[in-house]
Each structure stands twice: as C-alpha cells, then as structure tokens.
C-alpha atoms as a PDB file:
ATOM      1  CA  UNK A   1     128.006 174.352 178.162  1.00  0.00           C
ATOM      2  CA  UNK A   2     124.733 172.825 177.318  1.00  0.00           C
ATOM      3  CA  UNK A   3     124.805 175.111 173.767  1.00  0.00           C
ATOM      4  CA  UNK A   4     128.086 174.282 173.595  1.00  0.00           C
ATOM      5  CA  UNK A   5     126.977 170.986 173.561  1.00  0.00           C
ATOM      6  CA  UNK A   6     124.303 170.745 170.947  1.00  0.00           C
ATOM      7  CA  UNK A   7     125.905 172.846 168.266  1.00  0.00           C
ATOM      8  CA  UNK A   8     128.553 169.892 168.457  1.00  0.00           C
ATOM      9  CA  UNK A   9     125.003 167.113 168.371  1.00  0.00           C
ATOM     10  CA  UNK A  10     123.532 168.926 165.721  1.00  0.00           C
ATOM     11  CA  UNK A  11     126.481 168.692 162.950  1.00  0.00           C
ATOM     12  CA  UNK A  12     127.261 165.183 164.336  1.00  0.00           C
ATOM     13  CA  UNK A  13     123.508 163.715 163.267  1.00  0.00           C
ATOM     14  CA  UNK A  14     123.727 165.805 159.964  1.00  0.00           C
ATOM     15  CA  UNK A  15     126.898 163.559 159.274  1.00  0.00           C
ATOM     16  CA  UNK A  16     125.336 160.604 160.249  1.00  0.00           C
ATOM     17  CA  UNK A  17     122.117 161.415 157.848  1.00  0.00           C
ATOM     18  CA  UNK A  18     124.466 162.149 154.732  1.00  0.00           C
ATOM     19  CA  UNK A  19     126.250 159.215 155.230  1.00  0.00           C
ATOM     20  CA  UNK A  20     123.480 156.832 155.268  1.00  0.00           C
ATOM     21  CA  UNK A  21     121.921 158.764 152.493  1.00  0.00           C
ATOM     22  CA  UNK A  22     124.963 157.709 150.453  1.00  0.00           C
ATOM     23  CA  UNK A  23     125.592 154.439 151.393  1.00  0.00           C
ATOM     24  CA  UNK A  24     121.594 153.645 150.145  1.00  0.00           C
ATOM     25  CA  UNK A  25     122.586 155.535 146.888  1.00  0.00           C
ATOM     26  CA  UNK A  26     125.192 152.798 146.572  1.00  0.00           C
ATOM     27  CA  UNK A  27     123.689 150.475 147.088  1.00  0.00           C
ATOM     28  CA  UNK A  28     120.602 150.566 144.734  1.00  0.00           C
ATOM     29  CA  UNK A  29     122.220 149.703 141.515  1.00  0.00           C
ATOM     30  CA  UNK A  30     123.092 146.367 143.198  1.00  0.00           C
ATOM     31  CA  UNK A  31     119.559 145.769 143.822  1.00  0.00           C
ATOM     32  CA  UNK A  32     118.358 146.567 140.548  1.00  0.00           C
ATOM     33  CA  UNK A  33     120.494 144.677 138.249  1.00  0.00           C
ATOM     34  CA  UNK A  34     119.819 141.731 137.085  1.00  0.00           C
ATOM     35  CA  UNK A  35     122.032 138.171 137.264  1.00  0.00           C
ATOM     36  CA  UNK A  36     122.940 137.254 133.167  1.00  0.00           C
ATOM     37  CA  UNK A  37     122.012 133.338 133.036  1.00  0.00           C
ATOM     38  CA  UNK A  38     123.766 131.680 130.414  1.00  0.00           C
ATOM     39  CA  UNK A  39     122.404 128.639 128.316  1.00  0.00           C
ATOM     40  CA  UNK A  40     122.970 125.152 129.334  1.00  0.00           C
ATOM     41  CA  UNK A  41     125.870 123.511 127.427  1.00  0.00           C
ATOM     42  CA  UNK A  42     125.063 120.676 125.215  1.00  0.00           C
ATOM     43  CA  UNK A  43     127.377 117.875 125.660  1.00  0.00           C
ATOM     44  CA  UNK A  44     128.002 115.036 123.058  1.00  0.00           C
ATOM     45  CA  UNK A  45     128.533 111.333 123.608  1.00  0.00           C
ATOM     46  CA  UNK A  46     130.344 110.320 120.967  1.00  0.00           C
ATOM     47  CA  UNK A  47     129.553 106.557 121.814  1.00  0.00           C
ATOM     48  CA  UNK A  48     126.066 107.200 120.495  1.00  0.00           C
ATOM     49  CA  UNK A  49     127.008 109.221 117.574  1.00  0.00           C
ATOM     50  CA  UNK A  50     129.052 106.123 116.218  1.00  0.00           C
ATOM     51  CA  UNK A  51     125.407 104.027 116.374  1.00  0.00           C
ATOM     52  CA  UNK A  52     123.915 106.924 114.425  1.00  0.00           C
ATOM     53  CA  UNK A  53     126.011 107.694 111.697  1.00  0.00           C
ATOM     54  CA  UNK A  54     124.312 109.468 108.582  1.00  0.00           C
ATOM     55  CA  UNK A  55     126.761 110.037 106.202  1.00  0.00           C
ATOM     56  CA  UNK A  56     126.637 106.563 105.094  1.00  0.00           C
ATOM     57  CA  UNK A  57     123.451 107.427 103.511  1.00  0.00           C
ATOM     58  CA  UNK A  58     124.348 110.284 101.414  1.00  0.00           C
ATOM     59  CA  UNK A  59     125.050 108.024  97.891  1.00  0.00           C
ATOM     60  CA  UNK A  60     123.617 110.202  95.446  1.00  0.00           C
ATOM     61  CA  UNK A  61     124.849 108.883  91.689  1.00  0.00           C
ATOM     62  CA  UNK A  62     125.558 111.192  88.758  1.00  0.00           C
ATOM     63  CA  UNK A  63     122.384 109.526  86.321  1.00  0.00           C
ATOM     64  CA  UNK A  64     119.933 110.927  89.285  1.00  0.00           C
ATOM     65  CA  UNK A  65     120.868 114.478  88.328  1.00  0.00           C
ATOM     66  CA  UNK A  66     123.313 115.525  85.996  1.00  0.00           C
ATOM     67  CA  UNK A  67     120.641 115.937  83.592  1.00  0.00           C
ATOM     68  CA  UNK A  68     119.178 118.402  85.902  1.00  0.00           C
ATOM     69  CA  UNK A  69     122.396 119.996  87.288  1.00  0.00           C
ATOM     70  CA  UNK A  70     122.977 121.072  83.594  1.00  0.00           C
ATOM     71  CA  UNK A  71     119.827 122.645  82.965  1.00  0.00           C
ATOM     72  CA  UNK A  72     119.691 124.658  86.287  1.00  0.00           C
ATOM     73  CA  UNK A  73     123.383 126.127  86.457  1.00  0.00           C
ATOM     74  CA  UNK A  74     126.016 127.344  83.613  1.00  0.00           C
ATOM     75  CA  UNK A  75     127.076 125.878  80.268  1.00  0.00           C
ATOM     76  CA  UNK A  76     130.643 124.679  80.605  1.00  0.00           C
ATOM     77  CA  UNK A  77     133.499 127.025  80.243  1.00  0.00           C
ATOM     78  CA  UNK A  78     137.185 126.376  78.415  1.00  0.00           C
ATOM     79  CA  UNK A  79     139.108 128.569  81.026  1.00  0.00           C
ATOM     80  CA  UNK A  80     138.620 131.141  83.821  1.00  0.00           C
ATOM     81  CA  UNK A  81     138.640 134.184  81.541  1.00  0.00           C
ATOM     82  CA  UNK A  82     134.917 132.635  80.414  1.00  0.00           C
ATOM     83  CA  UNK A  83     133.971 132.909  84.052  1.00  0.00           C
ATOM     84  CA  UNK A  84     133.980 136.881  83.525  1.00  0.00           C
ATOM     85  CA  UNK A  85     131.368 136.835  81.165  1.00  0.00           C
ATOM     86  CA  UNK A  86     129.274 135.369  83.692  1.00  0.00           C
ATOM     87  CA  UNK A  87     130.291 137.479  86.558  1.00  0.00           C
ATOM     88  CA  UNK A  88     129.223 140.269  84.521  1.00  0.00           C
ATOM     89  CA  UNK A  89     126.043 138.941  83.658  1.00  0.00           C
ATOM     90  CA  UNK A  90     125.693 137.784  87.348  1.00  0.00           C
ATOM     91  CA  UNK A  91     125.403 134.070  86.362  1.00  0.00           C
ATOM     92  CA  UNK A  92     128.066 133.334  88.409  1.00  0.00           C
ATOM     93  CA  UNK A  93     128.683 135.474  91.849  1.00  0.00           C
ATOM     94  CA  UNK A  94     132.567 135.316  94.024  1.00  0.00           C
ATOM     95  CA  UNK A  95     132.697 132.561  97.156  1.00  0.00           C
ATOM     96  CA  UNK A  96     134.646 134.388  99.512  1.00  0.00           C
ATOM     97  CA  UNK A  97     135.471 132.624 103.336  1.00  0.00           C
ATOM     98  CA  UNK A  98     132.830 133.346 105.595  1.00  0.00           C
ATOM     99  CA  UNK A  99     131.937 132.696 108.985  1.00  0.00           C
ATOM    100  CA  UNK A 100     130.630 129.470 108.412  1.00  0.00           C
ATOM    101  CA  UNK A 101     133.383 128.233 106.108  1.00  0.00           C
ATOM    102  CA  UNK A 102     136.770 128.017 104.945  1.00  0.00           C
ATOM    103  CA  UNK A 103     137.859 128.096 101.592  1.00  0.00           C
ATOM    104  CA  UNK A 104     140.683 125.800 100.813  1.00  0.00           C
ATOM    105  CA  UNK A 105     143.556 126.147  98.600  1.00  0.00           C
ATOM    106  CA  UNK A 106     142.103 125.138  94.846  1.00  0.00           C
ATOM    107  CA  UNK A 107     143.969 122.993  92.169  1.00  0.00           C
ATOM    108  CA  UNK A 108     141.342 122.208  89.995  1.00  0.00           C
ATOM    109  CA  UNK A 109     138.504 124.814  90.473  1.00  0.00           C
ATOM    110  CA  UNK A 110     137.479 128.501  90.893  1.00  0.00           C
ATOM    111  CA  UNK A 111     135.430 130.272  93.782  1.00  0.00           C
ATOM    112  CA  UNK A 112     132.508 131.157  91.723  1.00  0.00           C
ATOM    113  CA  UNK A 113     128.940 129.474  91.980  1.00  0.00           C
ATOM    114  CA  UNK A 114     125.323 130.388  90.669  1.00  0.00           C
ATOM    115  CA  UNK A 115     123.685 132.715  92.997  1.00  0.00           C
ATOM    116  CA  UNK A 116     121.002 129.733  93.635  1.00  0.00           C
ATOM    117  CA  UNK A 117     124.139 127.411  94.925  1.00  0.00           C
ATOM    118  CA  UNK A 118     125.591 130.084  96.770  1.00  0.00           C
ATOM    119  CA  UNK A 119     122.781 130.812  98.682  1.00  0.00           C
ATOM    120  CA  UNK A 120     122.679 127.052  99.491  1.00  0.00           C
ATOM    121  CA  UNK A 121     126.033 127.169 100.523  1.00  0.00           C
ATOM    122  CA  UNK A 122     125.495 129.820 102.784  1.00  0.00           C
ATOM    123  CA  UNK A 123     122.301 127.578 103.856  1.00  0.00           C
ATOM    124  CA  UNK A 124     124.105 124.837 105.113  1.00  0.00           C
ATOM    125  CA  UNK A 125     126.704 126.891 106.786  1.00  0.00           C
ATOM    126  CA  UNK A 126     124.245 128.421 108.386  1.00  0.00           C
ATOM    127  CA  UNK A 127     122.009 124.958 109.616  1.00  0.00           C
ATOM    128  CA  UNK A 128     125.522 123.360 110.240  1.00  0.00           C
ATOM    129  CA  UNK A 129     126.433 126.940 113.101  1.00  0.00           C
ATOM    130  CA  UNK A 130     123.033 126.669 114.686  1.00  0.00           C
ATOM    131  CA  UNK A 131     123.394 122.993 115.285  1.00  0.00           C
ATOM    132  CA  UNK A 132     127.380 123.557 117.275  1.00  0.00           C
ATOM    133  CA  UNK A 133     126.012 126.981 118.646  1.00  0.00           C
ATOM    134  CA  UNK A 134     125.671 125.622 121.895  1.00  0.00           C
ATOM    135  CA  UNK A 135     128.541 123.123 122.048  1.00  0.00           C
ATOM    136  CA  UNK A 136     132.127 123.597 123.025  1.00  0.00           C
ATOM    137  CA  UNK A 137     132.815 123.222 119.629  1.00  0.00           C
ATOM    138  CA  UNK A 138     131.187 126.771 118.785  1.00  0.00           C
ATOM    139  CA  UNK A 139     132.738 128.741 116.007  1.00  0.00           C
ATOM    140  CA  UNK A 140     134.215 125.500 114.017  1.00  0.00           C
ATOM    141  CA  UNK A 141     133.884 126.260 110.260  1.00  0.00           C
ATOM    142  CA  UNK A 142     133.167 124.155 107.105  1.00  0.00           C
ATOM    143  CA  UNK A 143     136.227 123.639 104.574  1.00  0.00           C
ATOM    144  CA  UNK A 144     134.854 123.900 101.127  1.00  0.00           C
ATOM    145  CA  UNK A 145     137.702 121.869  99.277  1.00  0.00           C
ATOM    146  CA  UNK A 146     135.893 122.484  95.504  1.00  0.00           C
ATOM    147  CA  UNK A 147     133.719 124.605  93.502  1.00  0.00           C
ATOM    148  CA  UNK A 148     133.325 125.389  90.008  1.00  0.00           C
ATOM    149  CA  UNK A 149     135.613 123.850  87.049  1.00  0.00           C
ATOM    150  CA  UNK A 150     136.589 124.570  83.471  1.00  0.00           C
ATOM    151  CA  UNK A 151     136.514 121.652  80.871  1.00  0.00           C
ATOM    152  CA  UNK A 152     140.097 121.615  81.069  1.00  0.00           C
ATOM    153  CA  UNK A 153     140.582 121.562  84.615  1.00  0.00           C
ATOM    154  CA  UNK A 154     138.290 118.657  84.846  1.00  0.00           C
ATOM    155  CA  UNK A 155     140.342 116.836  82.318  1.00  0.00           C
ATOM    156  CA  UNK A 156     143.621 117.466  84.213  1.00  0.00           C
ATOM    157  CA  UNK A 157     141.667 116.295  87.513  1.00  0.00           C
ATOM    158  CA  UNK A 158     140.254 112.878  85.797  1.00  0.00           C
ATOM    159  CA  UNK A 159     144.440 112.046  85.156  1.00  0.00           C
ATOM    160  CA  UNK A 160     144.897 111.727  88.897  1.00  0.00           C
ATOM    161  CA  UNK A 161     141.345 110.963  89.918  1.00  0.00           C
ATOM    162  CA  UNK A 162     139.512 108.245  88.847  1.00  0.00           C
ATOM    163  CA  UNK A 163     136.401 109.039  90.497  1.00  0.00           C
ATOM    164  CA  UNK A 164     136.251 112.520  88.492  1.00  0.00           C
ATOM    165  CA  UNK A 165     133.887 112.733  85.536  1.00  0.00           C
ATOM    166  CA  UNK A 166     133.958 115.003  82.463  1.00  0.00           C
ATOM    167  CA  UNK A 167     130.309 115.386  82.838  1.00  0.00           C
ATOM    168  CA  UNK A 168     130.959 117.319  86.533  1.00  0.00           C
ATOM    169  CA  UNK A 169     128.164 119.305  87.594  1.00  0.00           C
ATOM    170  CA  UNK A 170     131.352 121.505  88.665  1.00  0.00           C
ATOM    171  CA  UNK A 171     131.136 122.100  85.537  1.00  0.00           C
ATOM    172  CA  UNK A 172     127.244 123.790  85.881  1.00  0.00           C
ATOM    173  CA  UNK A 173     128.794 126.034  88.643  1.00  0.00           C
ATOM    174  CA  UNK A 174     126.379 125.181  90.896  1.00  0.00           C
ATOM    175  CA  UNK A 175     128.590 122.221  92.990  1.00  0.00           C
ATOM    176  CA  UNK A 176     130.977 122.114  96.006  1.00  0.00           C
ATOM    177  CA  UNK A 177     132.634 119.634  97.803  1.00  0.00           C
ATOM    178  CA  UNK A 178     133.133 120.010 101.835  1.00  0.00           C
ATOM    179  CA  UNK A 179     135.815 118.288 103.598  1.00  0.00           C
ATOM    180  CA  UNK A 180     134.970 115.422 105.620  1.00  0.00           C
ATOM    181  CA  UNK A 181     138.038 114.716 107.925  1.00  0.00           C
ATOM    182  CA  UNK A 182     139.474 118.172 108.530  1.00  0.00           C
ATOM    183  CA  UNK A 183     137.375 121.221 110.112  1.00  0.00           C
ATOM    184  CA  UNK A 184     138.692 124.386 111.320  1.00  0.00           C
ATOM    185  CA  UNK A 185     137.948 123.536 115.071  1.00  0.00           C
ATOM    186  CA  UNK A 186     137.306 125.558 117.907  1.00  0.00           C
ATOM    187  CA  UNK A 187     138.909 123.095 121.002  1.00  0.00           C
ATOM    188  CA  UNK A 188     140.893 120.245 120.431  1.00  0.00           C
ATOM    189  CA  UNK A 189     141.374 118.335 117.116  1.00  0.00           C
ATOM    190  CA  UNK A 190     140.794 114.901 118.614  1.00  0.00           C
ATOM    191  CA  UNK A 191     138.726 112.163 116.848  1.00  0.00           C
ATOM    192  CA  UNK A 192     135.703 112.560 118.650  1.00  0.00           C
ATOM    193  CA  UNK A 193     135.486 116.361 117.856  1.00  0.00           C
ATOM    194  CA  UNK A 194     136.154 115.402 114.165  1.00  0.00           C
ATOM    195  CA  UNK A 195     133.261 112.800 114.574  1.00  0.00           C
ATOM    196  CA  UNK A 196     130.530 115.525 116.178  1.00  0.00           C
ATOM    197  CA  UNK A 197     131.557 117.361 113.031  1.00  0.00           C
ATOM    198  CA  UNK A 198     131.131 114.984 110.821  1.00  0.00           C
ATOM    199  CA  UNK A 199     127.795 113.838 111.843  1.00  0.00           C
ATOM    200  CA  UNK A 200     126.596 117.250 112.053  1.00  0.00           C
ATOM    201  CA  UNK A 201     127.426 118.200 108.654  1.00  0.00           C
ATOM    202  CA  UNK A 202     126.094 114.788 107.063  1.00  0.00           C
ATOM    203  CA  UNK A 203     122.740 115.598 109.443  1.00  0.00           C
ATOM    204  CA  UNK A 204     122.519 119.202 107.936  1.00  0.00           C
ATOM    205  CA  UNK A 205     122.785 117.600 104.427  1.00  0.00           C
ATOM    206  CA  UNK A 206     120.539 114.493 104.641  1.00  0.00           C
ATOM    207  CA  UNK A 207     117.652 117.159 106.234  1.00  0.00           C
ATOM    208  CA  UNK A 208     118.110 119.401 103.059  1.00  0.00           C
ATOM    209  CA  UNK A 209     118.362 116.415 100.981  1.00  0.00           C
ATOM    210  CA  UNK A 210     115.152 115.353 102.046  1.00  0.00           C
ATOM    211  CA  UNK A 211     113.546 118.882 101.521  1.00  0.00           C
ATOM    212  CA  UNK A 212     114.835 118.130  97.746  1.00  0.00           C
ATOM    213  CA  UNK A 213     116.819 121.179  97.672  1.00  0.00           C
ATOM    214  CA  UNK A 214     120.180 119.213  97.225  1.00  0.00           C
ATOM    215  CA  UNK A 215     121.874 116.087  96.223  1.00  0.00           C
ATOM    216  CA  UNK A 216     124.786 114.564  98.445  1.00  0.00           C
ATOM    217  CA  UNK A 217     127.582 111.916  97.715  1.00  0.00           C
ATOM    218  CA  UNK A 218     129.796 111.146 100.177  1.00  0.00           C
ATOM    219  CA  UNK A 219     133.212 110.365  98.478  1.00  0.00           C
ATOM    220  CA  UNK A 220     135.210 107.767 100.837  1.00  0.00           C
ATOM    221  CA  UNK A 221     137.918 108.147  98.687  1.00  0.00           C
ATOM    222  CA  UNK A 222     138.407 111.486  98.262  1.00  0.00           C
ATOM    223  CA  UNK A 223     137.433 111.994 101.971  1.00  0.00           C
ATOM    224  CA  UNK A 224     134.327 114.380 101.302  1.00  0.00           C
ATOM    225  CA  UNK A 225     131.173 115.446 100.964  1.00  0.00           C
ATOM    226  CA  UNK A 226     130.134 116.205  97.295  1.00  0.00           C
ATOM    227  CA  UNK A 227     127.089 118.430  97.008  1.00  0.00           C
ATOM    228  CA  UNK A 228     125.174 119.627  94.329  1.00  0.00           C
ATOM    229  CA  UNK A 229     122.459 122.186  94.588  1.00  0.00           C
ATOM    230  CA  UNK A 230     119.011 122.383  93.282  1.00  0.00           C
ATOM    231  CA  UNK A 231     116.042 123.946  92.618  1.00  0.00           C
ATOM    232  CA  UNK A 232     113.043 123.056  93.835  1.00  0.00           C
ATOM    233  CA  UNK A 233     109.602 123.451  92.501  1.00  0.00           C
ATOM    234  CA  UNK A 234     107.911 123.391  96.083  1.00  0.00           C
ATOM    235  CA  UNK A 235     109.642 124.132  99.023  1.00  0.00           C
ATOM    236  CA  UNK A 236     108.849 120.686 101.345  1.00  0.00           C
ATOM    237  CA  UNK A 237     108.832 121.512 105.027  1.00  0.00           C
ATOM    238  CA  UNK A 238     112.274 122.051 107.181  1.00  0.00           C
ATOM    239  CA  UNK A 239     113.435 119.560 109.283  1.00  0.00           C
ATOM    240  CA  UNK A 240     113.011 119.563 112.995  1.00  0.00           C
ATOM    241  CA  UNK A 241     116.232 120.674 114.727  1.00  0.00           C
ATOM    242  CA  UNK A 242     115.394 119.284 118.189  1.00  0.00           C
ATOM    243  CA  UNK A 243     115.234 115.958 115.720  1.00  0.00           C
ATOM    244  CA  UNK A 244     118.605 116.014 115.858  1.00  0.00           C
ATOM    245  CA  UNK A 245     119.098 116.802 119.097  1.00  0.00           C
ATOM    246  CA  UNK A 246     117.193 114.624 120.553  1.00  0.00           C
ATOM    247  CA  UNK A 247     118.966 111.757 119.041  1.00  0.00           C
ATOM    248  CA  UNK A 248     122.737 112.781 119.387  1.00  0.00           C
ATOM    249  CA  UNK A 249     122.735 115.627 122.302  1.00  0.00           C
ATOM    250  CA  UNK A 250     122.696 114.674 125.887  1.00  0.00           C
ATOM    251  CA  UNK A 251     122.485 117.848 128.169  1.00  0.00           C
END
C-alpha cells in the first residue's frame, strides 16, 4: 500500500509543479508591459479668446507690396493654357488638398502657385495642425477659397467684387485666400469651435507675418484671410508656440 501510495504522490506534485510553472509564464508579460499615458488635453475658453482677438490686426494694403509680389512670383497670364508653360518650366507647381487643407470649389482662379508660395502654404498648414494637435478639435483643415488668376478672370471677379483689383498679386501666382468662417471641423460646428479656429489661423499668420515671410489682409467682406507670400532676405527667428498657448490655452 505504502508504494501504492507514493506512485499516486509523486505524479500529483509533478502536476502541481507544471501548473505553477505555467501560471508564472502567464503571468510575466503582464508585468513587463508598460501602461501607454496619453497627453493632457488642452481645453479652450473661448471667453478669453474673444479679449484676444488677432485677426483684427492683419490689414496689410496693396501699396506695401504689390511692387514686390510682382517681382518675386509670375508675370500675368491671359488664360489657363499660359499656366502650362509655367508648369513645364516649374514656375508654377499643382495645389492639390492636403492634410492640412481643403481646396474649395474655384470661380475665379486655378490651383497653381510658385513653389516659394506653396511651400508657405504648406507652412502655415503645418503651424496652424501643431497648434489644434492637442485639442478636441484635432484634424480640422484650412479651406483655401483662392489661388492664382488670369487677367481675365480678375476682370470678371472686379464686376461682382469691388474689393478685387486688376493689379492682384493672384495674378504673381504666389497668393491665396483662406476662409475665415467655415473650416472643415473635427467635433461640432458651433461658434466657439469656429472662433478657436479663427484665432488660431490669424495667430499662425500674424507670427509669420512678423518673421517677414508673408503679408496678411483680413477681408471682412469677403469673409477671409488674404495672404500673400514672400521672400525673405534673412530668415528672423520663429515665434514661440507656448506664446500662444500661454495666452489662449487653459489645461
């Protein structure tokens, strides 16, 4: 009986060895991985945005830099046809919709720009993403509501708007206008999500005004923000982000 006994002990503690064995194997990916922590959400208060408001300070006129505008981008073109000519010669590159922006259906203009105002485009996109990154208004695009004209385009346009001039730096390719009441928003179109926008946008622009590598009208009219690139002889320093923050972002 007693051998009897221990060949039935012996298997028994071999089971109870293997199945501790396993239930340690278990359990050591749980103590190895590692809890993701995700970044704070910013949170506007769009109370304090209305005391800071910047657009009203983009009022760029036409004498400060057509003269300029003209020299730095394209001669003006008849009709689209002449924009070819330019593609080809890579004067002129395609605007496509991007991450950062929408383009919007086009009466009067073309999606072409000078590789210098593209790349600005792109720029601003860019500032204008890293600024909402963090929000819950992540992902909103731009609407880019103009780009470049033809001189008969431009006359059509100055028929039905009074604010258009035949001396356009649309005209120089290397101008766009950005929509200042409608976004393509990521949450709910309600006016204070239209107003985080707005001020974002008009922040991203009066920084890169400031670094001269843009001028910036903002068209209460027309609803929008018209922008006309440049090109700087000296790069002046970018402007501090947490600038921004500090004065319109409340964690």
């Amino acid at each position: 009986m007693k051998s009897y006994s221990v060949a039935l002990f012996v298997p028994l503690i071999l089971l109870i060895s293997i199945g501790v064995a396993v239930e340690n194997l278990t359990e050591q990916p749980k103590k190895k991985s590692k809890i993701e922590v995700q970044s704070p959400e910013i949170i506007y208060d769009c109370n304090y945005f209305q005391a800071h408001q910047f657009h009203d300070s983009l009022n760029n006129h036409l004498d400060e830099y057509h003269v300029i505008s003209e020299k730095q981008g394209i001669l003006p073109v008849e009709n689209e046809k002449e924009f070819h000519k330019h593609l080809a010669q890579k004067q002129l590159v395609k605007v496509k919709t991007s991450d950062y922006f929408y383009l919007d259906s086009f009466n009067f203009s073309f999606p072409v720009l000078t590789p210098a105002a593209k790349d600005f485009l792109d720029t601003v996109g860019a500032r204008f993403n890293e600024l909402i990154n963090r929000t819950h208004l992540k992902g909103s695009k731009l609407i880019v509501t103009s780009l470049t004209r033809t001189t008969s385009t431009v006359k059509r346009l100055v028929r039905v708007n009074r604010n258009a001039s035949l001396r356009s730096p649309h005209l120089n390719g290397n101008s766009f206008d950005l929509s200042f009441n409608h976004f393509l928003i990521r949450g709910e179109n309600d006016p204070c999500n239209t107003l985080i926008l707005q001020e974002t946008i008009s922040k991203v622009l009066y920084d890169l005004r400031a670094e001269k590598r843009c001028w910036v009208t903002f068209e209460r009219r027309q609803q929008c923000l018209h922008v006309v690139a440049r090109k700087p002889n000296n790069l002046t320093k970018r402007g501090n982000l947490n600038d921004f923050k500090s004065l319109f972002l409340h964690r």
